[in-house]
N, C-alpha and C. Protein backbone atom coordinates (compact mmCIF):
# COMPACT_ATOMS: atom_id res chain seq x y z
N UNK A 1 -18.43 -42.93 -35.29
CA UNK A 1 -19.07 -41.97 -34.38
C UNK A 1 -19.41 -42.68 -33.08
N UNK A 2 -19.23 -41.79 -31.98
CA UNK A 2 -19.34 -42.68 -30.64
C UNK A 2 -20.28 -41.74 -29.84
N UNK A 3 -21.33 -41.35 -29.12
CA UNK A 3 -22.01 -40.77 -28.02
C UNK A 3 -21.41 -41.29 -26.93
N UNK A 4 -21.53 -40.23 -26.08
CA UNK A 4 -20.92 -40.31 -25.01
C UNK A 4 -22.15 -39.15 -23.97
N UNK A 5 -22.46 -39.98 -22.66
CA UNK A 5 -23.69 -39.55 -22.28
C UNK A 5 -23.24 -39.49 -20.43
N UNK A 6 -22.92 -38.48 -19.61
CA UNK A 6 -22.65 -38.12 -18.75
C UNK A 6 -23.67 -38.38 -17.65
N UNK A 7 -23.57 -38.63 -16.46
CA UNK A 7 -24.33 -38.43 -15.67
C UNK A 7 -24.42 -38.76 -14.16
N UNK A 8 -24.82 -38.48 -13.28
CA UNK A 8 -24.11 -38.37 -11.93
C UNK A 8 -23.99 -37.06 -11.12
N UNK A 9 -24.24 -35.91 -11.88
CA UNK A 9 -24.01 -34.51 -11.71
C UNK A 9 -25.04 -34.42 -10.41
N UNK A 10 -25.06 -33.20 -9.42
CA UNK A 10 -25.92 -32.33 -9.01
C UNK A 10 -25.58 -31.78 -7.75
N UNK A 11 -26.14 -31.13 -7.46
CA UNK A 11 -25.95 -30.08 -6.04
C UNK A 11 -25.45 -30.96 -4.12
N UNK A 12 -24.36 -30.56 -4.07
CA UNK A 12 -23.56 -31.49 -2.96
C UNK A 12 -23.45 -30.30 -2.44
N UNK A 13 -23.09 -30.02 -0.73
CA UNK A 13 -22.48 -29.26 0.11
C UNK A 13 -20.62 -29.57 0.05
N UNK A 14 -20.09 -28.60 0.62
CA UNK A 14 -18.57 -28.62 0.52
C UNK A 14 -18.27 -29.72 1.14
N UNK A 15 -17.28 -30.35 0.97
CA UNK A 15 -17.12 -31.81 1.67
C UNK A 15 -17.65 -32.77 1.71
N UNK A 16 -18.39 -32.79 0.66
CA UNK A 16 -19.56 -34.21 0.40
C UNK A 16 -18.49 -34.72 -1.14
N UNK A 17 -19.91 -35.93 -1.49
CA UNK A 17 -19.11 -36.68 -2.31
C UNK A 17 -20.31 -36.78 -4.17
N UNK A 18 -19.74 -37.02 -5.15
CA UNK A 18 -20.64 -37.66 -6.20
C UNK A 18 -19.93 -38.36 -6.63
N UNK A 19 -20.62 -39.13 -7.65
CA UNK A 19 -19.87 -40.32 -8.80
C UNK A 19 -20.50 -39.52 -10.11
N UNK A 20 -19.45 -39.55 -11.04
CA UNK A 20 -19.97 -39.21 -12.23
C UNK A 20 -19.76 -40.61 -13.08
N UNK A 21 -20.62 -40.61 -14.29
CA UNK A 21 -20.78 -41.72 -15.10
C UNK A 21 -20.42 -41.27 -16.34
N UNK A 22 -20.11 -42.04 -17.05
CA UNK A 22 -19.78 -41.78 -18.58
C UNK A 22 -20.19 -43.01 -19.37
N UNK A 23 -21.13 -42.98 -20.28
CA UNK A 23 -21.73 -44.19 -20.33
C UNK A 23 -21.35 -44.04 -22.37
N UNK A 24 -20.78 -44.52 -23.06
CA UNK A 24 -19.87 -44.33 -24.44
C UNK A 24 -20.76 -45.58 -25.25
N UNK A 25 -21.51 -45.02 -26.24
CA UNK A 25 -22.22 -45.80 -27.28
C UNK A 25 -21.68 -47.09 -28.05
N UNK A 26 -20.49 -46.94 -27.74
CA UNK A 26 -19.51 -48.20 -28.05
C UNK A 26 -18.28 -48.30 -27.70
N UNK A 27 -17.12 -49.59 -27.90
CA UNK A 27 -16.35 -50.07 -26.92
C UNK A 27 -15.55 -48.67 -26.99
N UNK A 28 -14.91 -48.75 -25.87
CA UNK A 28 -13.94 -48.32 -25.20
C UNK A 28 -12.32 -48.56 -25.02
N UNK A 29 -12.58 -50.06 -25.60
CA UNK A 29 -11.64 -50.78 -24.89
C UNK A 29 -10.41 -50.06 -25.46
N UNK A 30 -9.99 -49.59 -26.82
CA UNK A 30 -8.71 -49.04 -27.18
C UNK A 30 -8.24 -47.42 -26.91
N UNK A 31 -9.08 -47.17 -26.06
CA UNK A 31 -9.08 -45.96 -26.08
C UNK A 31 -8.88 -44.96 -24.76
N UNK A 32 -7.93 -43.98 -24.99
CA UNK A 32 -7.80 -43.04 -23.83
C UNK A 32 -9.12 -42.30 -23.20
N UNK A 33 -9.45 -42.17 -21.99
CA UNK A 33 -10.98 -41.50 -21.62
C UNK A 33 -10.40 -40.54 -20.66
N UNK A 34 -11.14 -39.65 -21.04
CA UNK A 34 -11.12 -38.59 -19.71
C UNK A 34 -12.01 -37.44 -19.12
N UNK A 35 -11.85 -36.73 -17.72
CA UNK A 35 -13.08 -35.96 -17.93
C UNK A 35 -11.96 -34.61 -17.47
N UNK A 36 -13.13 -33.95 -18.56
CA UNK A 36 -12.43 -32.11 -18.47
C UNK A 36 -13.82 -31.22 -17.63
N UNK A 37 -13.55 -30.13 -17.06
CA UNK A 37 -14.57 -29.58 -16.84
C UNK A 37 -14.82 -27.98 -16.84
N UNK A 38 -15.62 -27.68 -16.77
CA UNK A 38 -15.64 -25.93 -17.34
C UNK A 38 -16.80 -25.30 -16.93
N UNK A 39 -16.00 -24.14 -15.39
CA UNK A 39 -16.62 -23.27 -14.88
C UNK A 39 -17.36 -22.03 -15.68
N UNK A 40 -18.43 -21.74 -15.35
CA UNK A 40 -18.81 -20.29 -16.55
C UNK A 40 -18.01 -18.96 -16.76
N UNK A 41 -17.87 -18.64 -18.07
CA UNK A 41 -16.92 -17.75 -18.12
C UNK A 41 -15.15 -17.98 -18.29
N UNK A 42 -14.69 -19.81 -17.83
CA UNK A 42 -13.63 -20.03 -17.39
C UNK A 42 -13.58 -20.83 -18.96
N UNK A 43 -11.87 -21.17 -19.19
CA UNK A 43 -11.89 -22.29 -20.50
C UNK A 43 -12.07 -23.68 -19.94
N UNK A 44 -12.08 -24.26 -20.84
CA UNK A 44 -12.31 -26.08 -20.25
C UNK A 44 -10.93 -26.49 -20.16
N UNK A 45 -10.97 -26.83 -18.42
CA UNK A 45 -9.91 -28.01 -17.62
C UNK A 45 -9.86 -29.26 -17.96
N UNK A 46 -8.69 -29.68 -18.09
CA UNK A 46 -8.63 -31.58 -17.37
C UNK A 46 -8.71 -31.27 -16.11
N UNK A 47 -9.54 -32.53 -16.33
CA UNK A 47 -9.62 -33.13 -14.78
C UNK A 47 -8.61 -34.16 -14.36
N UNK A 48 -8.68 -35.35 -15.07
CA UNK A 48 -8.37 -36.36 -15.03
C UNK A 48 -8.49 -37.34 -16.33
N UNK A 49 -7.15 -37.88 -16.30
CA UNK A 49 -7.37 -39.13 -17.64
C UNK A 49 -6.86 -40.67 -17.24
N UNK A 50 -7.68 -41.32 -18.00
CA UNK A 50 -7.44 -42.95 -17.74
C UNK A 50 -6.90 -43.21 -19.42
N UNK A 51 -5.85 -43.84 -19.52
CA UNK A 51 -5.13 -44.55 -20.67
C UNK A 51 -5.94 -45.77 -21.10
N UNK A 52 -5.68 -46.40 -21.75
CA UNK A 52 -6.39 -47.91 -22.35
C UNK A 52 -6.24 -49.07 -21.71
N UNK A 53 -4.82 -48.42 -20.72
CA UNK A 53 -3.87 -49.56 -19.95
C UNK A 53 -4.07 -49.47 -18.29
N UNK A 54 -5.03 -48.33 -18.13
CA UNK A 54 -5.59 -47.88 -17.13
C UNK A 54 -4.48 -46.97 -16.45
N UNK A 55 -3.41 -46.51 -16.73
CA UNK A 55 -3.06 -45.63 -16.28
C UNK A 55 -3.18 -44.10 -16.56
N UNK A 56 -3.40 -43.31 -15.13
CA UNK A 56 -3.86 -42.25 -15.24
C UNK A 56 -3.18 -41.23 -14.19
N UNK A 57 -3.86 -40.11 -15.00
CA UNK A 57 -3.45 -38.38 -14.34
C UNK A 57 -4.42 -37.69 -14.18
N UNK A 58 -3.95 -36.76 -12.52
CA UNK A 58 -4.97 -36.26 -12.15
C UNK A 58 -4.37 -34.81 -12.57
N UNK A 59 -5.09 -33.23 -12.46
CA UNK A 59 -4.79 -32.23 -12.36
C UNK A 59 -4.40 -32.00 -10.80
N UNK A 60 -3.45 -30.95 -10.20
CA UNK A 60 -3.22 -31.03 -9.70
C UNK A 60 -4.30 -30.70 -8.17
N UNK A 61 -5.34 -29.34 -8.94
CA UNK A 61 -6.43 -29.07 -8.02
C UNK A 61 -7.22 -30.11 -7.82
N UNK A 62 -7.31 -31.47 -7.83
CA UNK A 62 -7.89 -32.88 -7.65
C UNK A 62 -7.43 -34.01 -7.11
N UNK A 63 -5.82 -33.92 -7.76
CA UNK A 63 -5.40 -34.96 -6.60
C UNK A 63 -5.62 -35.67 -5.41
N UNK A 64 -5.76 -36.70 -4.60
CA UNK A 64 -5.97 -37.14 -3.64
C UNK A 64 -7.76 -37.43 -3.42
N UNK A 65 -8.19 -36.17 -4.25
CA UNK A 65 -9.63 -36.17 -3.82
C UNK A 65 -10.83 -36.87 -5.03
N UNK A 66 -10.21 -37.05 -6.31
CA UNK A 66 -10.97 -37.65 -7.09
C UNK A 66 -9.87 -38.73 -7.85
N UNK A 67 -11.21 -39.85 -8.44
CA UNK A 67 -10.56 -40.87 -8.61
C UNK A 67 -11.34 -41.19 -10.20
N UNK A 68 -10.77 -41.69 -11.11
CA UNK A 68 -10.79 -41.91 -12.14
C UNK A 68 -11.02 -43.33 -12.32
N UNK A 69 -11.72 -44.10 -12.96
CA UNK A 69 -11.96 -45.46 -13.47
C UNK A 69 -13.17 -45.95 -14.73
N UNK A 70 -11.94 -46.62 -15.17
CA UNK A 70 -12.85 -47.49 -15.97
C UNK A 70 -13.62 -48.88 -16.16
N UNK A 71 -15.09 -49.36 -17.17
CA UNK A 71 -15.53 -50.54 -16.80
C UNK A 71 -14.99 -50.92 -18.86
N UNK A 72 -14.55 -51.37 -18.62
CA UNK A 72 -14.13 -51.11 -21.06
C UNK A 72 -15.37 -52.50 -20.71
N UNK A 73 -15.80 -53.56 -20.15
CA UNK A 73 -16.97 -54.43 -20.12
C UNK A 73 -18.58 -53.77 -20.06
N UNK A 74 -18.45 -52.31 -19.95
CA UNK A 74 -19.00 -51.92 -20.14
C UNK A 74 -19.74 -50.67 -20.57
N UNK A 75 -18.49 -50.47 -21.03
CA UNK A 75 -18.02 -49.13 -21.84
C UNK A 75 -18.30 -48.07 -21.20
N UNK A 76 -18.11 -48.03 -19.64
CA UNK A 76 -18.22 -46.96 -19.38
C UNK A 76 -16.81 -46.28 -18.12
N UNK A 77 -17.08 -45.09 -18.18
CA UNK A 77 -16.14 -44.28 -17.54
C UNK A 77 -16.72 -43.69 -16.00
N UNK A 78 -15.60 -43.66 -15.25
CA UNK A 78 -16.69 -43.18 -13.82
C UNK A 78 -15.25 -41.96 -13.20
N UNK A 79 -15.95 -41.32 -12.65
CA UNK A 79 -15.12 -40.41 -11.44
C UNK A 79 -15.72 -40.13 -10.38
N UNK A 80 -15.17 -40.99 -8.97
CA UNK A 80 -15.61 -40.35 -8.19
C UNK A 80 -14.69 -39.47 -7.05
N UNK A 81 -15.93 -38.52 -6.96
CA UNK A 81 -15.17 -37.15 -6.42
C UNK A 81 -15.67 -37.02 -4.80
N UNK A 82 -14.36 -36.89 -4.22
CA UNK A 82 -14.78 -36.90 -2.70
C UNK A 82 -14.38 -35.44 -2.13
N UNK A 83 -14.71 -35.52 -0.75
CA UNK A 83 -14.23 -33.56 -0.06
C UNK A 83 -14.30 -32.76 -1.12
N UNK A 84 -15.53 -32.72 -1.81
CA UNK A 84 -15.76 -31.79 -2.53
C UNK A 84 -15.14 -30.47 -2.54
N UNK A 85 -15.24 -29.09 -3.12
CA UNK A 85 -15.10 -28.07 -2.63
C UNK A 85 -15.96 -26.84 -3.55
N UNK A 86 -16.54 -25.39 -3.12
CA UNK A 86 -17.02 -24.71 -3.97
C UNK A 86 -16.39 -24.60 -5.40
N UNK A 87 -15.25 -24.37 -5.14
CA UNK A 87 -14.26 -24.04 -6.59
C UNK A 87 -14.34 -25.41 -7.63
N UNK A 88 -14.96 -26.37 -6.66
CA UNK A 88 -14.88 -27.89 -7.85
C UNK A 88 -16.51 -27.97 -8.99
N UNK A 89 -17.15 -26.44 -8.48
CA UNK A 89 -18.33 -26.15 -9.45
C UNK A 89 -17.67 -26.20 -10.81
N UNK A 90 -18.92 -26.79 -11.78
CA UNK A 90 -18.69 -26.78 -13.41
C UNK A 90 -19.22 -27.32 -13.58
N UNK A 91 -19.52 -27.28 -15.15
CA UNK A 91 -19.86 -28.81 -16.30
C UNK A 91 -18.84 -29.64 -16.49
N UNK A 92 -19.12 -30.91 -15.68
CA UNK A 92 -18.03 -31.77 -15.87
C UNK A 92 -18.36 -33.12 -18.16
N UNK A 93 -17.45 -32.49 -18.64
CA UNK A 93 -17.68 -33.28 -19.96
C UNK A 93 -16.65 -34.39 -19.48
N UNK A 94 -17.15 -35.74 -20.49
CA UNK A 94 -16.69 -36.72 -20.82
C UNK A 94 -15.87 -36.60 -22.61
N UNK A 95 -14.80 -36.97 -22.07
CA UNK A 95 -13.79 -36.96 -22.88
C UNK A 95 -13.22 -38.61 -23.73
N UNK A 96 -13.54 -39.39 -25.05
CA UNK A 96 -12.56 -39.90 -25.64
C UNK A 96 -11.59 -39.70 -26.59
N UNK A 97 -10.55 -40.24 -26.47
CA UNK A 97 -9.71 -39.73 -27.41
C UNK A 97 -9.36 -41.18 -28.66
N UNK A 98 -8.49 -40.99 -29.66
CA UNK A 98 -7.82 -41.66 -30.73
C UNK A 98 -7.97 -41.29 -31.88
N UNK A 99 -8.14 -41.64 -32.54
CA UNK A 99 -7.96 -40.98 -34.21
C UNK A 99 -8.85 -39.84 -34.10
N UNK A 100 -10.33 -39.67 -33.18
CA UNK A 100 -10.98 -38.72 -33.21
C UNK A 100 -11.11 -38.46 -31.35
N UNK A 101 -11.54 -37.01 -31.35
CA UNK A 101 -11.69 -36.75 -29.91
C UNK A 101 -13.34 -36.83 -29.98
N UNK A 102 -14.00 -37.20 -28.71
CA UNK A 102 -15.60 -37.16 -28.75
C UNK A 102 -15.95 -36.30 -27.54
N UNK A 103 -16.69 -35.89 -27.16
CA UNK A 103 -17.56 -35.39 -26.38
C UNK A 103 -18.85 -35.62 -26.24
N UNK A 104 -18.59 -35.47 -24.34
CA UNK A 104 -20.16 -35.83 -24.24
C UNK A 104 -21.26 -34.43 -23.71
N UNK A 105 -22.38 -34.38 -23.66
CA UNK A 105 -22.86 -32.89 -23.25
C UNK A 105 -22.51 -32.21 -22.20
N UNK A 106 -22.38 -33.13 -21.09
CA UNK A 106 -21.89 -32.50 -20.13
C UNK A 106 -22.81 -32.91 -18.64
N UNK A 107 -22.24 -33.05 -17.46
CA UNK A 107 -23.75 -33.09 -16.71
C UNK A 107 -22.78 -32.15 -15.23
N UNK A 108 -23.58 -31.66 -14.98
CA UNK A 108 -23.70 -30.06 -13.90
C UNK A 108 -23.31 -30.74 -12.42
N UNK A 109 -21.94 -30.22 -11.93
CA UNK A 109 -21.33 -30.15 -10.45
C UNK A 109 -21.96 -29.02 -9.49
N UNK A 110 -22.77 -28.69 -9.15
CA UNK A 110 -22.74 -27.58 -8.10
C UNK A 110 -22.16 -28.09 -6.20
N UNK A 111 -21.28 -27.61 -6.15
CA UNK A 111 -20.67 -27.57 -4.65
C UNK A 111 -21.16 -26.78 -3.49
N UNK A 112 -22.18 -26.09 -2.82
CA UNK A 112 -22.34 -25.01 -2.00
C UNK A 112 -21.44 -25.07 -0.96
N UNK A 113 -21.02 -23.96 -0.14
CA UNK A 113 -20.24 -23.87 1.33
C UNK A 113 -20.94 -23.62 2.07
């Protein structure tokens, strides 16, 4: 069993920036990470994933503008998101994957225009 504990979230204007955190109760190191996120009412998106080997994919509504990384020294996961936009509102979750998928609660994007 692994916790996985989000955080970094909160209220930005359009074109501003956050870092989200993903902070994983234990190593990381073999493992695919990623963050999905989910507007109200909408199903849950990828966002973005980092491999074990550090290679990664963005969705396409993100590209250019958010960036994906990992610390496996310190088991944690980061995204930071730049030129925000309204539509980039949601609960952004933290995602690991391998023999089991984990989740983390989630921590809150609001974008205003």
């Amino acid at each position: 069993q692994v916790q996985l504990v989000e955080s970094g979230g909160g209220l930005v204007q359009a074109g501003g920036s956050l870092r989200l955190f993903c902070a994983a109760s234990r190593s990381i190191y073999n493992n695919p990470m990623g963050w999905f996120r989910q507007a109200p009412g909408k199903q849950r998106d990828l966002v973005a994933t980092i491999s074990s080997i550090g290679n990664t994919y963005y969705a396409d509504s993100v590209k250019g503008r958010f960036t994906i990384s990992r610390d496996n020294a310190k088991n944690t996961l980061y995204l930071e998101m730049n030129s925000l936009k309204p539509e980039d509102t949601a609960m952004y979750y933290c995602w690991q994957g391998g023999s089991q998928n984990y989740w983390g609660q989630g921590t809150q994007v609001t974008v205003s225009s």
